[in-house]
C-alpha atoms as a PDB file:
ATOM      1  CA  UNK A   1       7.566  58.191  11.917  1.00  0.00           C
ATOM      2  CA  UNK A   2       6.048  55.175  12.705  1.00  0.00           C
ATOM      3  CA  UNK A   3       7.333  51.709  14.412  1.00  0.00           C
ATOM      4  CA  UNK A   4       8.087  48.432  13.243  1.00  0.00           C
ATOM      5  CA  UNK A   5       5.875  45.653  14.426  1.00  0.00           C
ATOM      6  CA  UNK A   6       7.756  42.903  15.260  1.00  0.00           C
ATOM      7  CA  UNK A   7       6.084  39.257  15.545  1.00  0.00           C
ATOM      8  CA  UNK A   8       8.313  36.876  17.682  1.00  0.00           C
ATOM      9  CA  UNK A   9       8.066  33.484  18.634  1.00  0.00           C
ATOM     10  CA  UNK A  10       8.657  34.368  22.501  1.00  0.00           C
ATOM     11  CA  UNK A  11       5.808  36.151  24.766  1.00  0.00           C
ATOM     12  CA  UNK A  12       8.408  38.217  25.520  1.00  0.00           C
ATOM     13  CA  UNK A  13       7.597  42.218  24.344  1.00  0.00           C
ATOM     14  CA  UNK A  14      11.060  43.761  26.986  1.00  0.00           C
ATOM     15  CA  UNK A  15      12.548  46.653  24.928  1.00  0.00           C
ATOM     16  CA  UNK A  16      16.454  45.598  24.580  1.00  0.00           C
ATOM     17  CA  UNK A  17      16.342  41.823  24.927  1.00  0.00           C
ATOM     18  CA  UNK A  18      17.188  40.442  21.117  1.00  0.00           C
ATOM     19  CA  UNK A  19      14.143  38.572  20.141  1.00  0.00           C
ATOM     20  CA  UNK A  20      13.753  35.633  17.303  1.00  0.00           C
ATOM     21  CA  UNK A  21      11.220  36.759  14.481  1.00  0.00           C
ATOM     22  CA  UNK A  22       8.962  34.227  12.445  1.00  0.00           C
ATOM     23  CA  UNK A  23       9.838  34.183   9.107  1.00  0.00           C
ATOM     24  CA  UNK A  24       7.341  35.647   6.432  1.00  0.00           C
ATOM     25  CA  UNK A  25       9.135  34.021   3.477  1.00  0.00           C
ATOM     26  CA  UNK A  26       8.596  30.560   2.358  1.00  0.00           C
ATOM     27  CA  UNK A  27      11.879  27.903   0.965  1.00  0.00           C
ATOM     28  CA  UNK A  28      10.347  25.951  -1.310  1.00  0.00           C
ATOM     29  CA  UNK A  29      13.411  23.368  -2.248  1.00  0.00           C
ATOM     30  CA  UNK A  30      13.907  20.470  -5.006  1.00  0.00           C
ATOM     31  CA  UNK A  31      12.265  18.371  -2.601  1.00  0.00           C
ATOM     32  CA  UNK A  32       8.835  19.846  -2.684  1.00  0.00           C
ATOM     33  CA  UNK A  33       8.719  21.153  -5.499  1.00  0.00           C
ATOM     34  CA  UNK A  34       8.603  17.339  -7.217  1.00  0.00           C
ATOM     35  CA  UNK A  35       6.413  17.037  -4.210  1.00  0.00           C
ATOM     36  CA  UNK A  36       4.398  19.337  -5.479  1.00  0.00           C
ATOM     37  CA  UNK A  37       4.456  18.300  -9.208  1.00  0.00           C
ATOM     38  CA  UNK A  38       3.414  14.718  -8.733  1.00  0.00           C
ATOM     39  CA  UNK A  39       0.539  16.073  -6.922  1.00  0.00           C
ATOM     40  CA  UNK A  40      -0.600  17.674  -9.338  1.00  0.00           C
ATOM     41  CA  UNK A  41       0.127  15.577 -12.109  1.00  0.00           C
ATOM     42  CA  UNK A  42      -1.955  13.009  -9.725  1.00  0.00           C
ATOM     43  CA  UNK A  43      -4.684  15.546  -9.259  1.00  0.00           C
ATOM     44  CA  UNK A  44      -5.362  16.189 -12.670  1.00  0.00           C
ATOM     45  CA  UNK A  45      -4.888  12.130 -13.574  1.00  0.00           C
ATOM     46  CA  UNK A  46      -7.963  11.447 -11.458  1.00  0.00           C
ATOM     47  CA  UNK A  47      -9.616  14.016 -12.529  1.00  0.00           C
ATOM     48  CA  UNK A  48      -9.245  13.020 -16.075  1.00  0.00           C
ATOM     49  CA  UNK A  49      -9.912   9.131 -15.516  1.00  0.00           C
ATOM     50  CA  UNK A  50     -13.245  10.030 -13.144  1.00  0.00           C
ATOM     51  CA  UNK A  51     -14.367  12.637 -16.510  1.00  0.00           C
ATOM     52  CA  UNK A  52     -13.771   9.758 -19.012  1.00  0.00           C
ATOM     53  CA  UNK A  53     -14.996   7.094 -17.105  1.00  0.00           C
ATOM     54  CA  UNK A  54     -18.258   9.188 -16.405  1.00  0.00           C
ATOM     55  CA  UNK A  55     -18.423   9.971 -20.610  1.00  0.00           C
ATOM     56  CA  UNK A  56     -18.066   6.075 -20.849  1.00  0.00           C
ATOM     57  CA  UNK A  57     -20.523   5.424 -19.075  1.00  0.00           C
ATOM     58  CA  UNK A  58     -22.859   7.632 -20.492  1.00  0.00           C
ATOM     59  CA  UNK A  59     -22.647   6.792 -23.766  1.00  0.00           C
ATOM     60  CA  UNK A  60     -22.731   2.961 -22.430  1.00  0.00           C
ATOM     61  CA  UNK A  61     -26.473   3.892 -21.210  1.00  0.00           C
ATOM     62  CA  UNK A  62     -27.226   5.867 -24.496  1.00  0.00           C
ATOM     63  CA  UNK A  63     -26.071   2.691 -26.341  1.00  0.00           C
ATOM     64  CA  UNK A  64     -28.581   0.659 -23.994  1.00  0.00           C
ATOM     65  CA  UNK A  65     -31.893   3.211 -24.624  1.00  0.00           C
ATOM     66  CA  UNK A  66     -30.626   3.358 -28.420  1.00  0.00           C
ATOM     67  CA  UNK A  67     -30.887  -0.436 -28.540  1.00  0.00           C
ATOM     68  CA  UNK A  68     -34.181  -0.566 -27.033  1.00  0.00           C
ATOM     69  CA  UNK A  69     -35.441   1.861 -28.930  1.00  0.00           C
ATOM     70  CA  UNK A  70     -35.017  -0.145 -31.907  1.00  0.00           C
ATOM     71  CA  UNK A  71     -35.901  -2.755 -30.630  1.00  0.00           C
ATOM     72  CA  UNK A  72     -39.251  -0.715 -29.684  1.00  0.00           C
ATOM     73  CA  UNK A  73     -40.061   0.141 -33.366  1.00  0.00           C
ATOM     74  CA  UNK A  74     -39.604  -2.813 -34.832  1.00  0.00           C
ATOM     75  CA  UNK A  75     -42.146  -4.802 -32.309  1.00  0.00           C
ATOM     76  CA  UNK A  76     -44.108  -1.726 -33.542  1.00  0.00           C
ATOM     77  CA  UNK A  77     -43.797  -2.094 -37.329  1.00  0.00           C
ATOM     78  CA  UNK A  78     -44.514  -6.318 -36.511  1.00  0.00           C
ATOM     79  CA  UNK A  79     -47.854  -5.295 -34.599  1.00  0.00           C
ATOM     80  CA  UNK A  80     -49.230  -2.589 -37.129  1.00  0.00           C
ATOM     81  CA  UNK A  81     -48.910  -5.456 -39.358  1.00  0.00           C
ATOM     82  CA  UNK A  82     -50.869  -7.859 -37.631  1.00  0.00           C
ATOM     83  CA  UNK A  83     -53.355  -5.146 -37.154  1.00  0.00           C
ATOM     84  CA  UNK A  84     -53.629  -4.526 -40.545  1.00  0.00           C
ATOM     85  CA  UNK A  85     -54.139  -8.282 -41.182  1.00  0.00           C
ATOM     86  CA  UNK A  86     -56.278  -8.798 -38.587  1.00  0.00           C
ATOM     87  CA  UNK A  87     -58.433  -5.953 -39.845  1.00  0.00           C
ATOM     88  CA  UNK A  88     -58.674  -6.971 -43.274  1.00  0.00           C
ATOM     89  CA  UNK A  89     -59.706 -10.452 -42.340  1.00  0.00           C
ATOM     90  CA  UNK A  90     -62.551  -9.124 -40.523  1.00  0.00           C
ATOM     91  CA  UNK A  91     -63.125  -6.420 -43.305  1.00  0.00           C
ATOM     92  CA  UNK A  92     -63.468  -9.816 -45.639  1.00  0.00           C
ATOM     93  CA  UNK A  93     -66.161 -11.453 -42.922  1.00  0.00           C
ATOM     94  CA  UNK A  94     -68.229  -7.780 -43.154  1.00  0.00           C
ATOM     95  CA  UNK A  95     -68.398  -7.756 -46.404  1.00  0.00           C
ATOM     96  CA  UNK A  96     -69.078 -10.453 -47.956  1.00  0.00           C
ATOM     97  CA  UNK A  97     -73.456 -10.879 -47.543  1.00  0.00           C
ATOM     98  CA  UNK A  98     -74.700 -14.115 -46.407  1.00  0.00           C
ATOM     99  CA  UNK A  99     -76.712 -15.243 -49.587  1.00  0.00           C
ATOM    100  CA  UNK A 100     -80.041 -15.999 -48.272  1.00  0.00           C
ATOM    101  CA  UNK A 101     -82.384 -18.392 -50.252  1.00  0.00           C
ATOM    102  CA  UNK A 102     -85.726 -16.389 -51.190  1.00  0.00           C
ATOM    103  CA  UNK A 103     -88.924 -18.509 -51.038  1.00  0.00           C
ATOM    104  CA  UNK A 104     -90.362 -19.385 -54.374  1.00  0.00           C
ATOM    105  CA  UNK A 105     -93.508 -17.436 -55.396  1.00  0.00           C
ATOM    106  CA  UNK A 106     -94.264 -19.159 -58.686  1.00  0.00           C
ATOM    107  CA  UNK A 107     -93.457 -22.189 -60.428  1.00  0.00           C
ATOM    108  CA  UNK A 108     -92.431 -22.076 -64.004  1.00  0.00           C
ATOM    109  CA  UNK A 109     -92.136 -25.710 -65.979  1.00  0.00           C
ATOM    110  CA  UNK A 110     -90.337 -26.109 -68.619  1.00  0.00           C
ATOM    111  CA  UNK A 111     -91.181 -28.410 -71.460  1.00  0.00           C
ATOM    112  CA  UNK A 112     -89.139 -31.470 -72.431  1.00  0.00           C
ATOM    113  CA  UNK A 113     -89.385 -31.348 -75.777  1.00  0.00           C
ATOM    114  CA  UNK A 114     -86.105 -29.480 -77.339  1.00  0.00           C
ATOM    115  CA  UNK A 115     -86.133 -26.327 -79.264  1.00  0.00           C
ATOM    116  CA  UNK A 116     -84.635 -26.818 -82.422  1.00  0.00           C
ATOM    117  CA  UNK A 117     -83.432 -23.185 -84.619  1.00  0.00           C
END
């Protein structure tokens, strides 16, 4: 059969001296145990607040890029209309010709007397 190890306190390993053994169970008593529970409950509180505060602040910064954004297309819409404008003022200057007087070739009098049907 085999033998029973025996962990003492003492340095002491003399066969027939009584010797004090640690204990392998644990008392766990009201005390800790609402020790325990408010440490956890605190655990999981900060926990919670560092999650949500970390969601608020994302969505703070999403807010901020969102707002931008629009802010973004609408200086975009203002300059594609300028550009437009500006383009069809300059469309206008193309195309309308210079009218350029042609030197006269031949003179053609007319009488003064009227023409009577």
């Amino acid at each position: 059969m085999g033998r029973n190890f025996i962990v003492t306190r003492s340095r002491r390993t003399e066969s027939g001296r009584k010797k004090k053994t640690i204990s392998k169970s644990i008392v766990i008593g009201p005390g800790a145990i609402k020790f325990v529970t408010l440490t956890a409950i605190a655990v999981l509180a900060i926990v919670y607040l560092s999650q949500s505060t970390a969601g608020a602040s994302r969505s703070i910064e999403v807010r901020d890029i969102q707002t931008t954004k629009n802010n973004l297309s609408l200086e975009q819409e203002r300059l594609q209309a300028e550009q437009t404008r500006l383009k069809s003022l300059q469309q206008i200057d193309n195309g309308t010709q210079k009218t350029v007087m042609e030197p006269v070739t031949n003179v053609n009098y007319v009488n003064g007397t009227p023409v009577h049907n």
